[in-house]
Protein backbone atom coordinates (compact mmCIF):
# COMPACT_ATOMS: atom_id res chain seq x y z
CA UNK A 1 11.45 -36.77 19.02
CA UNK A 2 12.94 -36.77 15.67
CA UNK A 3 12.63 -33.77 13.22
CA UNK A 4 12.23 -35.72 9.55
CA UNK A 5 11.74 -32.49 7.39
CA UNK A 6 14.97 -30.28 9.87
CA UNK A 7 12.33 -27.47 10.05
CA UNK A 8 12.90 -27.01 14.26
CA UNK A 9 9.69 -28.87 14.50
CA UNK A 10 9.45 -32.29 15.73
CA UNK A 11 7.71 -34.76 14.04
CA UNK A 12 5.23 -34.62 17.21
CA UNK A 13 4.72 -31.32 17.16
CA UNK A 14 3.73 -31.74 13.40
CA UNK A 15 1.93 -34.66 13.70
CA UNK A 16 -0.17 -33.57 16.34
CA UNK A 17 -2.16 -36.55 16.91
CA UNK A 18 0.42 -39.30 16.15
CA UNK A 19 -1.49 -41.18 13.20
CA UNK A 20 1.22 -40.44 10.47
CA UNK A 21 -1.31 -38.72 8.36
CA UNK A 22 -0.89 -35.10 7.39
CA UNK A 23 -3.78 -33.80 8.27
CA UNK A 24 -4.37 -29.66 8.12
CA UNK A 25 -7.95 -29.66 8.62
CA UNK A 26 -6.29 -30.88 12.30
CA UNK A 27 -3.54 -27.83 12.70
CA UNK A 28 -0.81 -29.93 11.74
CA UNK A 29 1.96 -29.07 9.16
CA UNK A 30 3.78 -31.91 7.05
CA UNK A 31 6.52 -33.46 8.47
CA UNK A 32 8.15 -34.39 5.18
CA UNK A 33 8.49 -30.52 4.04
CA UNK A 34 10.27 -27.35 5.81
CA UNK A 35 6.95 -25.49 4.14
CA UNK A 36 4.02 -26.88 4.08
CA UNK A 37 2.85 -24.06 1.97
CA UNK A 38 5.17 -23.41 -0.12
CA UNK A 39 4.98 -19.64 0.98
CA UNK A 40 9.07 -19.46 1.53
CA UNK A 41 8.48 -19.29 4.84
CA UNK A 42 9.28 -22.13 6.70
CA UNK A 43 6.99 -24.19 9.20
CA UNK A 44 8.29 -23.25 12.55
CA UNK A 45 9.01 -19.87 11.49
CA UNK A 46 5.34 -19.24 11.07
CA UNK A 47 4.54 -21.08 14.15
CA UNK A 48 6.69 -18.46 15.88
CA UNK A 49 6.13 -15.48 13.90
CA UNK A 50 4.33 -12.71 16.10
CA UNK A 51 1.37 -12.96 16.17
CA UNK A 52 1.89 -16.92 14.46
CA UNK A 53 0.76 -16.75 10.81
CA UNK A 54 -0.77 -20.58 9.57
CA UNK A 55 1.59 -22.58 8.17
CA UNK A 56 -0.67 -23.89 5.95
CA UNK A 57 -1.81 -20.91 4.05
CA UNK A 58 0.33 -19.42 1.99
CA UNK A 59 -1.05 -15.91 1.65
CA UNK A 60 -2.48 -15.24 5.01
CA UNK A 61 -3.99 -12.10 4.98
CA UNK A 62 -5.37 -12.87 0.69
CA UNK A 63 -3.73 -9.79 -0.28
CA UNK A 64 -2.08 -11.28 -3.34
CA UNK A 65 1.62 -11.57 -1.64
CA UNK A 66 2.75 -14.71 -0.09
CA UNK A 67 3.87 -14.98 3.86
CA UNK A 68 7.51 -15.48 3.10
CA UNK A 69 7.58 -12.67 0.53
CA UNK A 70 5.61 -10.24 2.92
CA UNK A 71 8.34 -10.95 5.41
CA UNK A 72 11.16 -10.01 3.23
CA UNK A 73 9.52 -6.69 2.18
CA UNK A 74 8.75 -5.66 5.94
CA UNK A 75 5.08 -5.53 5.16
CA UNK A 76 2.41 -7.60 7.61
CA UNK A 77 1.38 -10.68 6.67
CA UNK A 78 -1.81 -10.99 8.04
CA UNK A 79 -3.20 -6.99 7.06
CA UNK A 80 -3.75 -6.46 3.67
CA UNK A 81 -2.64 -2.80 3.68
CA UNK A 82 0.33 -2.89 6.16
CA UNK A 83 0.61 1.49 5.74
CA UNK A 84 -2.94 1.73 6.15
CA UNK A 85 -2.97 3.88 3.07
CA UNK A 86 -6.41 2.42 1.33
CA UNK A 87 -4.15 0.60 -1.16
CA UNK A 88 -3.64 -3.35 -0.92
CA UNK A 89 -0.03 -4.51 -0.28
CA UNK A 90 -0.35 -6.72 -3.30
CA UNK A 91 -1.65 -3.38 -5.61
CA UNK A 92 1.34 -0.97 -4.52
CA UNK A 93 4.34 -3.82 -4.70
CA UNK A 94 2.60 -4.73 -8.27
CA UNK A 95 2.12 -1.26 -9.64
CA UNK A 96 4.32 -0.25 -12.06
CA UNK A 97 6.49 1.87 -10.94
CA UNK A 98 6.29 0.23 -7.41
CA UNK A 99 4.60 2.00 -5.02
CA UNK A 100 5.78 1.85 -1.46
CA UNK A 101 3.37 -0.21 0.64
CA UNK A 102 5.38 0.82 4.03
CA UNK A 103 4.61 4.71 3.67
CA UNK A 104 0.91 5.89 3.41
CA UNK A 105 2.09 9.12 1.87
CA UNK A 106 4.88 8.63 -0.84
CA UNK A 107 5.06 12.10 -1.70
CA UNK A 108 4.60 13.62 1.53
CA UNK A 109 1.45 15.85 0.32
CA UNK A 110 -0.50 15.10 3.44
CA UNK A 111 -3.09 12.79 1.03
CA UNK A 112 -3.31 9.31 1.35
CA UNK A 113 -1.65 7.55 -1.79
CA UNK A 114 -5.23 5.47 -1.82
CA UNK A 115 -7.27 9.21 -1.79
CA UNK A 116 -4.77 10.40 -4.83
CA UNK A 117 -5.60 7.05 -6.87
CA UNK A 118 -8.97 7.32 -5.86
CA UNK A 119 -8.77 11.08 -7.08
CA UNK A 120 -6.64 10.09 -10.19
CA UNK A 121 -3.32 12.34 -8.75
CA UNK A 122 -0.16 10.68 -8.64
CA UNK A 123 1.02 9.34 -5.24
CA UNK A 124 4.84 9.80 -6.38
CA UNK A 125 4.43 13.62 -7.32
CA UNK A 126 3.08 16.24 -4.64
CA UNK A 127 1.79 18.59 -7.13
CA UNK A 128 -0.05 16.20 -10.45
CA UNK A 129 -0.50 18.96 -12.23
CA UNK A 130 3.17 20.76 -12.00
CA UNK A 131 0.83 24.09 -11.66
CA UNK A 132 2.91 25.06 -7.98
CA UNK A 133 0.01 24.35 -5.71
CA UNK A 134 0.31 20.96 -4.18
CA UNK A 135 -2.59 18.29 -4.60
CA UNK A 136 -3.59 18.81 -0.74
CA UNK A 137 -3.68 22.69 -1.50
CA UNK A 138 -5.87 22.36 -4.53
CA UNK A 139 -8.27 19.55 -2.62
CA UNK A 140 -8.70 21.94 0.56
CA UNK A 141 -8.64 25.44 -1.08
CA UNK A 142 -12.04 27.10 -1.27
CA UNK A 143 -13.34 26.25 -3.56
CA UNK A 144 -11.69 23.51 -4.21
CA UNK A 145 -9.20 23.33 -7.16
CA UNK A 146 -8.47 20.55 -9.62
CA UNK A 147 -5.57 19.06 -8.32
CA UNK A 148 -5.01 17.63 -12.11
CA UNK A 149 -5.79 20.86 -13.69
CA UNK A 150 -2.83 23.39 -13.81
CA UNK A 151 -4.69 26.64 -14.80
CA UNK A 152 -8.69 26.24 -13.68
CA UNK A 153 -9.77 29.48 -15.26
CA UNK A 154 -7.63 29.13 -18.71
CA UNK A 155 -6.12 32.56 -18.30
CA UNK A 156 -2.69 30.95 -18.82
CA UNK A 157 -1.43 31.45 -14.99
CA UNK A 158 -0.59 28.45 -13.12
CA UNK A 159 -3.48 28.39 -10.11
CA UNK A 160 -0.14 28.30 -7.40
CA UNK A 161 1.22 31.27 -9.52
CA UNK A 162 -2.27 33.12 -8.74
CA UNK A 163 -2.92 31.80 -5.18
CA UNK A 164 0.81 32.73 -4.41
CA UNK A 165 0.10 36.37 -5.85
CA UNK A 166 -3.97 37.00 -4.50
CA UNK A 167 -5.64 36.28 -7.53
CA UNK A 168 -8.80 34.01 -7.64
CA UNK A 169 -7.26 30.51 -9.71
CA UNK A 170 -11.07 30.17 -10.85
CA UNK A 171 -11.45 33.44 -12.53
CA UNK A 172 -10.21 34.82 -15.51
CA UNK A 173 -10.66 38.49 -14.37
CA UNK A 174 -9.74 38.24 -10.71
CA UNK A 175 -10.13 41.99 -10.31
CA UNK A 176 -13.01 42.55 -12.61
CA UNK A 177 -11.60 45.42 -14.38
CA UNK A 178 -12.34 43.70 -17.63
CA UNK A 179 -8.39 42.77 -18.15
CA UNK A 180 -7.57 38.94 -17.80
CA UNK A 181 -5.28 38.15 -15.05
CA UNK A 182 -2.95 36.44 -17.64
């Protein structure tokens, strides 16, 4: 069997039911093109990809980012968020800078880079705020800090600067002895 397009696919195996037609709505990929999708993938590459991805469908998993491309960048083609981070592949290799859509934690805080967008802190930077108390710190102290605010009670102490010391980063007056802490 002949192989018009030199994908590694027959013509058989493209033209699955032998009329000549290219039909997709009957599985079969075009026998005149390496890509039937145009995804930069080519036909029998997708046919053999593991778990197969459909030739003719360029994005499979609608995430925004093609087959072919996904494949170059490592990232699944058929999940949308390959790190299982809450953030689409598509939204972290678009975001300027890039995000990383192969870690679910970019800066290692122990928050999900889709919890710190969600929360407005920065997935690149551990501590948003620069106030020496790391987002994950701030969201789980009691109570729970501002992980965007660097001094919660205004007394002009970073809240890691108080925490790290025993003062209370939500009062001004941790001891109550009517002198502010900072």
């Amino acid at each position: 069997n002949s192989d018009s397009d030199g994908d590694g696919l027959s013509d058989g195996e493209e033209d699955i039911d032998g009329d000549g037609l290219f039909e997709p709505s009957e599985g079969e990929t075009n026998a005149t093109a390496t890509d039937t999708d145009g995804d930069g993938y080519n036909d029998f590459d997708e046919l053999n990809h593991v778990p197969p991805l459909d030739p003719n469908q360029a994005d499979s998993d609608n995430d925004g980012i093609e087959d072919g491309e996904e494949v170059g960048l490592g990232t699944n083609p058929l999940v949308e968020d390959s790190d299982g981070d809450g953030l689409t592949d598509a939204f972290e290799v678009n975001h300027v800078p890039p995000y990383d859509p192969l870690n679910p934690d970019m800066d290692s805080d122990g928050l999900l880079d889709g919890v710190e967008v969600a929360g407005g802190t920065d997935p690149q930077d551990s501590d948003s705020d620069d106030d020496n108390y790391d987002d994950f710190s701030e969201l789980n102290h009691i109570p729970v800090l501002d992980p965007n605010n660097p001094d919660m009670d205004g007394d002009t102490l970073l809240d890691g600067d108080e925490v790290a010391v025993g003062l209370n980063p939500i009062l001004k007056d941790s001891d109550e002895d009517t002198i502010p802490d900072g």
